[in-house]
C-alpha atoms as a PDB file:
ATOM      1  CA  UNK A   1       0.000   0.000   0.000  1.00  0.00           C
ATOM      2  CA  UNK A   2       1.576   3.669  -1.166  1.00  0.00           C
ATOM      3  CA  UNK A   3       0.365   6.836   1.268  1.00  0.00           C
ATOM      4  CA  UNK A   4      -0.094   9.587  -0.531  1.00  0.00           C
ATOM      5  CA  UNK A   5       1.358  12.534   0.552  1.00  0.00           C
ATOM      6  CA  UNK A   6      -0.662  15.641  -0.824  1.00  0.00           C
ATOM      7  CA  UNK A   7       1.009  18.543  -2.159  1.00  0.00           C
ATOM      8  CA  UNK A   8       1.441  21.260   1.098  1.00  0.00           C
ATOM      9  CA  UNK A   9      -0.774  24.126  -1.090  1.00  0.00           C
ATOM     10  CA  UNK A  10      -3.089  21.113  -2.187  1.00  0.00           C
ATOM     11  CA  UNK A  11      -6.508  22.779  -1.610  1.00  0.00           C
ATOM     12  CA  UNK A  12     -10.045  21.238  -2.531  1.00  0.00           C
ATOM     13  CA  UNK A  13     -13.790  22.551  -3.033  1.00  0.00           C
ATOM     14  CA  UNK A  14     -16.165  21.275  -0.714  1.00  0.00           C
ATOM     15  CA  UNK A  15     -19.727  22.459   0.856  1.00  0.00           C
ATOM     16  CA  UNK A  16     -19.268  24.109   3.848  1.00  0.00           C
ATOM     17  CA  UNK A  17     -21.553  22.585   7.050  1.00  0.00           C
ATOM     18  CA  UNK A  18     -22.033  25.782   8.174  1.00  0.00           C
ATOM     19  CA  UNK A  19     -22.921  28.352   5.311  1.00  0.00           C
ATOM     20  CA  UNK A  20     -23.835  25.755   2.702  1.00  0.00           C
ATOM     21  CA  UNK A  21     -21.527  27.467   0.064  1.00  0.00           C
ATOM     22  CA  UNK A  22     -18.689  26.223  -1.887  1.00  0.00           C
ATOM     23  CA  UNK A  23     -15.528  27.035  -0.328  1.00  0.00           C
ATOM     24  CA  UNK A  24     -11.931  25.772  -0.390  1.00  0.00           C
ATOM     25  CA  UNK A  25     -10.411  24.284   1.995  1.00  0.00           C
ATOM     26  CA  UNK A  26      -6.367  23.704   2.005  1.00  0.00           C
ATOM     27  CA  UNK A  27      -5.156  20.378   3.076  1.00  0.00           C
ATOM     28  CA  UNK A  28      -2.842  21.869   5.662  1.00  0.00           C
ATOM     29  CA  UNK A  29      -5.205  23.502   7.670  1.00  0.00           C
ATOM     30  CA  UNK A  30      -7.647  19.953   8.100  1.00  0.00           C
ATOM     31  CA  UNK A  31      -5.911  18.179  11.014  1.00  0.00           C
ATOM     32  CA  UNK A  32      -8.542  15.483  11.278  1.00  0.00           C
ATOM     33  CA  UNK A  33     -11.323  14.356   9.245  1.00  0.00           C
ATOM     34  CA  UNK A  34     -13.536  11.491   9.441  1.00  0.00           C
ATOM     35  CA  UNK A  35     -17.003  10.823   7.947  1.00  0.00           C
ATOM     36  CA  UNK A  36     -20.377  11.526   9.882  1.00  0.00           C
ATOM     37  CA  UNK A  37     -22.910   9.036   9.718  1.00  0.00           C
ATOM     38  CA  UNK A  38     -25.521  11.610  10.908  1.00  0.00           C
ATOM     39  CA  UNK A  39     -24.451  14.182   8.169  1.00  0.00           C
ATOM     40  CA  UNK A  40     -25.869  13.346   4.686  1.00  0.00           C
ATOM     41  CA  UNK A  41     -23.545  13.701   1.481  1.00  0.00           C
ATOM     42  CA  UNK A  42     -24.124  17.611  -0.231  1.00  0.00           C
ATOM     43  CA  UNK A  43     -23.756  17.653  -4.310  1.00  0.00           C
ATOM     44  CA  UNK A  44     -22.193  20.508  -5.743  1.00  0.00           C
ATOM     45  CA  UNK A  45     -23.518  21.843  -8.842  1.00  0.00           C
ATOM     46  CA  UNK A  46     -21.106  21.039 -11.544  1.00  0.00           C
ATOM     47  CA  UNK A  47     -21.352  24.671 -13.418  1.00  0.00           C
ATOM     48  CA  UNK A  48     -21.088  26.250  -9.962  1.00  0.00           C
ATOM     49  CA  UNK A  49     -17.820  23.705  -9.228  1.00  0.00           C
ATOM     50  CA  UNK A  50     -15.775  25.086 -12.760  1.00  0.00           C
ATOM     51  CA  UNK A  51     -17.427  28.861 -12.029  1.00  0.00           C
ATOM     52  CA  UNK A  52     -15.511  28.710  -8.620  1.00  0.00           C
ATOM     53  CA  UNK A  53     -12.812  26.960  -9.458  1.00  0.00           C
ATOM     54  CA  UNK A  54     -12.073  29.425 -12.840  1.00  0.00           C
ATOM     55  CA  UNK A  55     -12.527  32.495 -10.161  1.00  0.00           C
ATOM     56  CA  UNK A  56      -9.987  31.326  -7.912  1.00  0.00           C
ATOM     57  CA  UNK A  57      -6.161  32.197  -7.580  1.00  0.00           C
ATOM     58  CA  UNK A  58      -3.780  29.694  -6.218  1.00  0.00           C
ATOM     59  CA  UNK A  59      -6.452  27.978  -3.930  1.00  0.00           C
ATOM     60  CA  UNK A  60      -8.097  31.525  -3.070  1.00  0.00           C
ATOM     61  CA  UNK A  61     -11.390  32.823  -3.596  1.00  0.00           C
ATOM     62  CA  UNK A  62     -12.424  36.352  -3.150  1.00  0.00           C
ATOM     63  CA  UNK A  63     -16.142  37.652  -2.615  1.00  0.00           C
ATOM     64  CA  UNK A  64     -17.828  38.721  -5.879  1.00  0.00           C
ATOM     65  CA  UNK A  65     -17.285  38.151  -9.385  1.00  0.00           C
ATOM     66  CA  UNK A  66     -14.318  37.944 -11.058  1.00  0.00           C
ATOM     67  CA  UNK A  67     -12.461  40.120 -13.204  1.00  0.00           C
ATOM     68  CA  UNK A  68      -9.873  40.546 -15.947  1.00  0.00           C
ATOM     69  CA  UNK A  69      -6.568  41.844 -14.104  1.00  0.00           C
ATOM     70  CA  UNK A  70      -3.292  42.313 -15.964  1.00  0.00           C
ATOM     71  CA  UNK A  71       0.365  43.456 -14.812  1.00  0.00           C
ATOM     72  CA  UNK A  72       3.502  43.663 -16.210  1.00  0.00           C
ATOM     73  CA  UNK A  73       6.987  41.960 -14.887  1.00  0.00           C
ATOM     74  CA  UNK A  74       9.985  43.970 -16.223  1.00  0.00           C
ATOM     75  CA  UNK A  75      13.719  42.051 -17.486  1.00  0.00           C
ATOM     76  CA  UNK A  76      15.226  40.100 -15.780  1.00  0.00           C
ATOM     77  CA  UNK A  77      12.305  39.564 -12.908  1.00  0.00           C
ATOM     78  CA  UNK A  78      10.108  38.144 -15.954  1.00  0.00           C
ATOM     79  CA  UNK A  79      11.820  35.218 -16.530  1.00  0.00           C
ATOM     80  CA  UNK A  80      11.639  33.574 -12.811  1.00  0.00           C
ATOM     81  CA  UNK A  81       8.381  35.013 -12.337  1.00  0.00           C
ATOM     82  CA  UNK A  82       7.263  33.263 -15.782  1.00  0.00           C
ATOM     83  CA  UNK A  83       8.415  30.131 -14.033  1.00  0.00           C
ATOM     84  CA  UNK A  84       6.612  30.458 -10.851  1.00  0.00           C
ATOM     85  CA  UNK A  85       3.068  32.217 -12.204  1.00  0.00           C
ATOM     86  CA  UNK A  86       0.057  30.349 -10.456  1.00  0.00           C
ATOM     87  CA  UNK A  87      -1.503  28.241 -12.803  1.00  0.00           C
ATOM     88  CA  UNK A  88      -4.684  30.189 -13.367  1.00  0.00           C
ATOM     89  CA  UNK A  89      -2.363  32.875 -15.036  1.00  0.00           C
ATOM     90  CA  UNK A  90      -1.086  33.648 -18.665  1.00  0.00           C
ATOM     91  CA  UNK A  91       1.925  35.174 -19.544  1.00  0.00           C
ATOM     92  CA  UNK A  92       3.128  36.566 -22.837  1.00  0.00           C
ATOM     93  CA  UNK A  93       6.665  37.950 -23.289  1.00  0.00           C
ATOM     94  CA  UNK A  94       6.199  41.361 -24.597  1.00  0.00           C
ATOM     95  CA  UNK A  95       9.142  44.038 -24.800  1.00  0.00           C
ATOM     96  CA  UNK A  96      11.284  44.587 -21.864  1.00  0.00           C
ATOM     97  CA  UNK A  97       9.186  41.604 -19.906  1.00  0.00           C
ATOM     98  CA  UNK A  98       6.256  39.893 -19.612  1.00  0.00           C
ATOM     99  CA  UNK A  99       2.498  40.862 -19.577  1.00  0.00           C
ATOM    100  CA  UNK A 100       0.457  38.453 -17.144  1.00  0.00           C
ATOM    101  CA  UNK A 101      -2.926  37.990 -17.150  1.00  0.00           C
ATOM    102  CA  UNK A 102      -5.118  36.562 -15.108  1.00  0.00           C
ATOM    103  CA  UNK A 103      -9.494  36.331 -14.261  1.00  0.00           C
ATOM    104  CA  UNK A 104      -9.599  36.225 -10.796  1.00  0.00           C
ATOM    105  CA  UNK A 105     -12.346  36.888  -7.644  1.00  0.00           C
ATOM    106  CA  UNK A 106      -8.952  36.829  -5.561  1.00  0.00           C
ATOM    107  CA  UNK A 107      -7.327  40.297  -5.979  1.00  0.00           C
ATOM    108  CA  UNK A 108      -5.709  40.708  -2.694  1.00  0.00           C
ATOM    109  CA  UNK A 109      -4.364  37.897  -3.102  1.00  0.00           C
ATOM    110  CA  UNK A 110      -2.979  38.494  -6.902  1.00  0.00           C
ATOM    111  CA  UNK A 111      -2.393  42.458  -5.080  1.00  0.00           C
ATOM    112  CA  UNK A 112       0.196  40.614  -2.358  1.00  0.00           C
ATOM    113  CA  UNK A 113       1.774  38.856  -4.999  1.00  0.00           C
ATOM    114  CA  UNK A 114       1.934  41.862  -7.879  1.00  0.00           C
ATOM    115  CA  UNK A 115       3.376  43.559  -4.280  1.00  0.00           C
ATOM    116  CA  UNK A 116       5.896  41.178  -3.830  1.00  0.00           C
ATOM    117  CA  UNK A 117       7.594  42.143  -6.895  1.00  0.00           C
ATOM    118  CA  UNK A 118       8.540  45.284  -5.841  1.00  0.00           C
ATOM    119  CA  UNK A 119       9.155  47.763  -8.651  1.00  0.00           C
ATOM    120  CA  UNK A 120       9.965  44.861 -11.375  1.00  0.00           C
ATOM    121  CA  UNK A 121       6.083  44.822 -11.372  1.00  0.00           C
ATOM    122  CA  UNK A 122       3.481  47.519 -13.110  1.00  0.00           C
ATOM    123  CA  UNK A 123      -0.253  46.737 -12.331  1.00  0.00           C
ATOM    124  CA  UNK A 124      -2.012  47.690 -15.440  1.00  0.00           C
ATOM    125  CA  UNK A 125      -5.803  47.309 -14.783  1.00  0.00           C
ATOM    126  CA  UNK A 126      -7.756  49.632 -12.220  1.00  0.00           C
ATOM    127  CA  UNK A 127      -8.918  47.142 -10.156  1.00  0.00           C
ATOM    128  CA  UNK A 128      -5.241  45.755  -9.512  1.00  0.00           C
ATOM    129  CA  UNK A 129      -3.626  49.318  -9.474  1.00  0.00           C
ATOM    130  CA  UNK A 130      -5.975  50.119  -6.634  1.00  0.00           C
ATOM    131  CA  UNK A 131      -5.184  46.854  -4.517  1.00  0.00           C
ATOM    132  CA  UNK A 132      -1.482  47.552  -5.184  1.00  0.00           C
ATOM    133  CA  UNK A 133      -2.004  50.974  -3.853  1.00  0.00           C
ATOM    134  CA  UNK A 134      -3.639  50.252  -0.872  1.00  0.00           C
ATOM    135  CA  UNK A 135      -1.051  47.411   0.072  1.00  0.00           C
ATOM    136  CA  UNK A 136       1.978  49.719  -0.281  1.00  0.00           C
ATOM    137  CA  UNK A 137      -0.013  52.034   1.692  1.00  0.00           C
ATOM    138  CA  UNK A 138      -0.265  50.106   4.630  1.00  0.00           C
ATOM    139  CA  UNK A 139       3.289  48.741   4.050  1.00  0.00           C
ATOM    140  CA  UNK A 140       4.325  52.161   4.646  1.00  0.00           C
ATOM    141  CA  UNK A 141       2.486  52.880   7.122  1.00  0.00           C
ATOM    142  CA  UNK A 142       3.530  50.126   9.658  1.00  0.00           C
ATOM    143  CA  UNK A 143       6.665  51.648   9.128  1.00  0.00           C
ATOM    144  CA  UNK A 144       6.214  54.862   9.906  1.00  0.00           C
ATOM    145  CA  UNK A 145       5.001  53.778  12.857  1.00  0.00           C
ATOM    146  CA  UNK A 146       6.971  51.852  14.402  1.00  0.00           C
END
């Protein structure tokens, strides 16, 4: 008998107990799990199953719909971040870099990562520029703070 050892970001959808909506779950955060006889089995809708999973960044889901965000990743940045894009994202060299794209309910999540790149990275859609800004804004302000 092989044990399978999942993947430490492995996520899955499931219906929450408690709300009743479709939410992921990551396999790190379950420390036990067993089956309930008293708890029937909940189907998912399979459109609402690919709508979610489409919607969602690396695992994440944000609240609302989602939307078309795009950022560019200047030389030489581009090249490792083309190699370590989450998998919901496309990337397409373009001059000087790389122009990602991605559809996405998730944006502070895709705004901590477009953050993360520091000034190798342009956010090029509202939406994004705005989560960007607000990020380096409280960035900045924990240091001025302290």
């Amino acid at each position: 008998m092989h044990r399978v050892t999942p993947s430490p970001r492995a996520s899955f959808l499931a219906t929450c107990h408690r709300t009743g909506e479709l939410k992921s779950f990551r396999v790190e955060n379950v420390s036990e799990a067993k089956l309930d006889p008293r708890e029937a089995f909940r189907p998912a809708d399979q459109a609402a199953l690919a709508a979610r999973e489409r919607a969602s960044l690396d695992g994440f889901h944000g609240s609302g719909a989602a939307t078309k965000e795009i950022f560019f990743v200047s030389d030489p940045d581009a090249r490792w971040v083309a190699r370590n894009l989450p998998d919901e994202t496309q990337a397409e060299p373009v001059p000087g870099g790389i122009r990602v794209t991605v559809e996405t309910s998730a944006l502070p999540v895709l705004g901590r990562f477009v953050v993360g790149l520091g000034a190798a990275a342009k956010p090029l859609t509202p939406a994004l520029q705005g989560e960007v800004a607000r990020l380096a804004r409280g960035a900045l302000a924990s240091i001025e703070s302290t």
